[in-house]
Protein backbone atom coordinates (compact mmCIF):
# COMPACT_ATOMS: atom_id res chain seq x y z
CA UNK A 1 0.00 0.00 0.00
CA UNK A 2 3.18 2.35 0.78
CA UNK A 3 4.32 1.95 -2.46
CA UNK A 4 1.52 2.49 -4.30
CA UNK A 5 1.12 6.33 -3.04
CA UNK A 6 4.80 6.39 -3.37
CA UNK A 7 4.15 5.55 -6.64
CA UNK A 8 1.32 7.78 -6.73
CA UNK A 9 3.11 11.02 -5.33
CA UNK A 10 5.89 10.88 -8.01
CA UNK A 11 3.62 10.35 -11.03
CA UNK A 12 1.86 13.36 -9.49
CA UNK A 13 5.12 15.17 -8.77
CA UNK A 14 6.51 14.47 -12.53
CA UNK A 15 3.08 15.54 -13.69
CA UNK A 16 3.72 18.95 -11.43
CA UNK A 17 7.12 19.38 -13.25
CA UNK A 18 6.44 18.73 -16.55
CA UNK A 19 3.57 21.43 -16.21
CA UNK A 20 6.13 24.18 -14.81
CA UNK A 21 9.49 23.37 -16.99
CA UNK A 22 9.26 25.04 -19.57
CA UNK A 23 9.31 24.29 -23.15
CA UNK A 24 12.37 25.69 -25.98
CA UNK A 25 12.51 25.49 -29.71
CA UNK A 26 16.34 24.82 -30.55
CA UNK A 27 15.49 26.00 -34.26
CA UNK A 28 13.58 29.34 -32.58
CA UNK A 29 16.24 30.08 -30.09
CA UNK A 30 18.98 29.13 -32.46
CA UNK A 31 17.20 32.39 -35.01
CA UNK A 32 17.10 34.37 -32.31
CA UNK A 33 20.76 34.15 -31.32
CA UNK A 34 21.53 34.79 -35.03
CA UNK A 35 19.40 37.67 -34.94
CA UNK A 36 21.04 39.28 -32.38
CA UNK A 37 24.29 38.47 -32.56
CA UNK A 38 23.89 39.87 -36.48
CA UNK A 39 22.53 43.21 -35.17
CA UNK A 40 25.38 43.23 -32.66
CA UNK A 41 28.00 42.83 -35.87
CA UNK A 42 26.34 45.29 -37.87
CA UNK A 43 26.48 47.85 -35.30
CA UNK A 44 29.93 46.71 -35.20
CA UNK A 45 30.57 47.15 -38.56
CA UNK A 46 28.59 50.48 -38.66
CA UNK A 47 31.28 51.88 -35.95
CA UNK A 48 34.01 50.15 -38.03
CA UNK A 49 33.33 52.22 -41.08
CA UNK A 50 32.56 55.28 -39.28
CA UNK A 51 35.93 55.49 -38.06
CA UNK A 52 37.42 54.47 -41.20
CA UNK A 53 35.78 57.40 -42.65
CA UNK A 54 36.73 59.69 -40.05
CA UNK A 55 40.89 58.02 -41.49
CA UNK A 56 41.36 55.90 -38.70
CA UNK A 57 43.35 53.07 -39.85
CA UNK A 58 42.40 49.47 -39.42
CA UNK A 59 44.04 49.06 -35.84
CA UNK A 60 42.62 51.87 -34.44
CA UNK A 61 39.06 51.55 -36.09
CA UNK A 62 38.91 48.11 -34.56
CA UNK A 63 39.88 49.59 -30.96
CA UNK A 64 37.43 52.27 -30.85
CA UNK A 65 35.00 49.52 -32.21
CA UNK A 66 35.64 47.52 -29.25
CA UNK A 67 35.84 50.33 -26.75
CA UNK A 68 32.04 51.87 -28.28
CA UNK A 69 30.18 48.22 -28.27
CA UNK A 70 31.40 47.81 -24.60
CA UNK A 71 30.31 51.43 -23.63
CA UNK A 72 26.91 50.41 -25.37
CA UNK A 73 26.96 47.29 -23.31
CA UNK A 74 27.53 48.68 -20.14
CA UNK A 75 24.83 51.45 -20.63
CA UNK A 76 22.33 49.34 -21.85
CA UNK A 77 22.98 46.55 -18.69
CA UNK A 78 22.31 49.90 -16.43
CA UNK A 79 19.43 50.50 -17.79
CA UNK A 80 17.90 47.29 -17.16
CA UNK A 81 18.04 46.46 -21.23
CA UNK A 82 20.60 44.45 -22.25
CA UNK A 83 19.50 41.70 -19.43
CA UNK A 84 16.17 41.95 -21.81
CA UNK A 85 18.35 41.53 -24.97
CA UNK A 86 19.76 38.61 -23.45
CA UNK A 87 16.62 36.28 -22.66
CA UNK A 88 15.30 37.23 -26.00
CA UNK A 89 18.94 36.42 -27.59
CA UNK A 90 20.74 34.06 -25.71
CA UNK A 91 23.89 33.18 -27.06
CA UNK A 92 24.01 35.96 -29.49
CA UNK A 93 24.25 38.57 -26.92
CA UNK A 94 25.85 36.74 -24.46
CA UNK A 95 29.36 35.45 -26.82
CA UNK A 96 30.58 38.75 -28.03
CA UNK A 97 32.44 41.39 -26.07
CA UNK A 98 29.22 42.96 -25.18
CA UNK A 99 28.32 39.83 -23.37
CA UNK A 100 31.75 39.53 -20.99
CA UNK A 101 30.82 43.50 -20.62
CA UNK A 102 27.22 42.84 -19.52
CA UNK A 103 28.64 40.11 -17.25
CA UNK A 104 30.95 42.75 -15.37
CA UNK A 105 28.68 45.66 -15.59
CA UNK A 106 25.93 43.31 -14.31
CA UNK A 107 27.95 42.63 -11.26
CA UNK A 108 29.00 45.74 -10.29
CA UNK A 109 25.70 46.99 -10.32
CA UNK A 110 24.71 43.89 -8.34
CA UNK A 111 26.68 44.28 -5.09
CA UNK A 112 27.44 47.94 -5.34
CA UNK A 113 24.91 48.28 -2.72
CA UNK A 114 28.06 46.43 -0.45
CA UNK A 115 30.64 49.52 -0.82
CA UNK A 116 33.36 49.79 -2.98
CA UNK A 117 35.65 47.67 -1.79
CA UNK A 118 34.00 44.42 -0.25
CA UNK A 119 30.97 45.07 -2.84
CA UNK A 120 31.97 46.50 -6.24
CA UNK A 121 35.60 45.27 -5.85
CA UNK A 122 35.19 42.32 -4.70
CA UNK A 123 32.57 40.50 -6.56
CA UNK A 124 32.82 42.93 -10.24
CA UNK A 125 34.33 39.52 -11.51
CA UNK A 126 32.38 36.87 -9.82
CA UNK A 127 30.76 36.28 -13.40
CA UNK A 128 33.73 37.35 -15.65
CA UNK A 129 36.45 35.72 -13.43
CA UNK A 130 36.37 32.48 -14.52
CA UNK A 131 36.33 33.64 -18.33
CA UNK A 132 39.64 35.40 -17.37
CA UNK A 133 41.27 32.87 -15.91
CA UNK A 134 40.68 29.93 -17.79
CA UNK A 135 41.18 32.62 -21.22
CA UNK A 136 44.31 33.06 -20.04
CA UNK A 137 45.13 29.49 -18.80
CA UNK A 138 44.43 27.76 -21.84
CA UNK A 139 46.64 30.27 -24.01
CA UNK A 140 49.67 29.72 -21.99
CA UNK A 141 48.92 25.84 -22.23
CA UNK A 142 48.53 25.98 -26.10
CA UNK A 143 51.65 28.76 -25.96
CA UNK A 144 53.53 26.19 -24.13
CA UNK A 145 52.47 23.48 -26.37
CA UNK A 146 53.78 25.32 -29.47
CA UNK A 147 56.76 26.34 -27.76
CA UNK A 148 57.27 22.56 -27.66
CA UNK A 149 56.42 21.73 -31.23
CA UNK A 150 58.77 24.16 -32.26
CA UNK A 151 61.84 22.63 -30.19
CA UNK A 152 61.28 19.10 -31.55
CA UNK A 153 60.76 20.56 -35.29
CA UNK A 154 56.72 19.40 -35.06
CA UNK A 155 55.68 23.43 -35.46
CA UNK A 156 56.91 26.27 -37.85
């Protein structure tokens, strides 16, 4: 008897959880992130031909690129709109460099209400940290590696 309402309780329960989870499209999330990460490159490529037009060269263009789509980032995340851009988006706000700047920006905001130092400067890279320092792991390993292949003649 015991294990029938056990049984009974987690058909119930499954039923409860099937109801709540909810339901994606890969196709419809996969066109969304393709929509907006292809707004977030044209806008890129917008401020990339602005500045060539103003005779920056390529270097520079690209660096003022960067510096205006993380800018754009970081004002948007303080607005409370690039959080919006981000469910909508997914992946195709959150991969670019707008994406590690919303993840910093996000955090600041987040535990600024902590102070400076044990809020804003401690935690700013609680989300970005871990892109850091596994970013910067993984090119020493495959620096290392090469380093390698070049002493035993495997790389040129």
């Amino acid at each position: 008897m015991a294990d029938v309402l056990k049984e009974q309780k987690n058909q119930k329960y499954n039923e409860y959880v099937k109801q709540v989870t909810p339901t994606h499209s890969l196709p419809a999330n996969m066109a969304k992130a393709f929509l907006m990460g292809g707004i977030i490159c044209i806008i890129g490529q917008f401020i990339l031909n602005v500045c060539g037009n103003l005779g920056l060269d390529k270097d520079a263009a690209g660096s003022w690129c960067s510096l205006v789509l993380i800018l754009l980032s970081v004002i948007l995340t303080g607005f409370g709109i690039y959080p919006k851009l981000a469910k909508f988006g997914g992946a195709g706000t959150l991969v670019p460099i707008t994406g590690f700047a919303n993840s910093v920006a996000a955090s600041a905001i987040e535990f600024q209400k902590e102070g400076q130092v044990f809020g804003i400067g401690c935690k700013i890279f609680t989300i970005a940290g871990p892109v850091i320092l596994y970013g910067i792991f993984s090119s020493w390993a495959l620096g290392f590696g090469y380093w390698i292949g070049k002493m035993i003649g495997i790389c040129g």
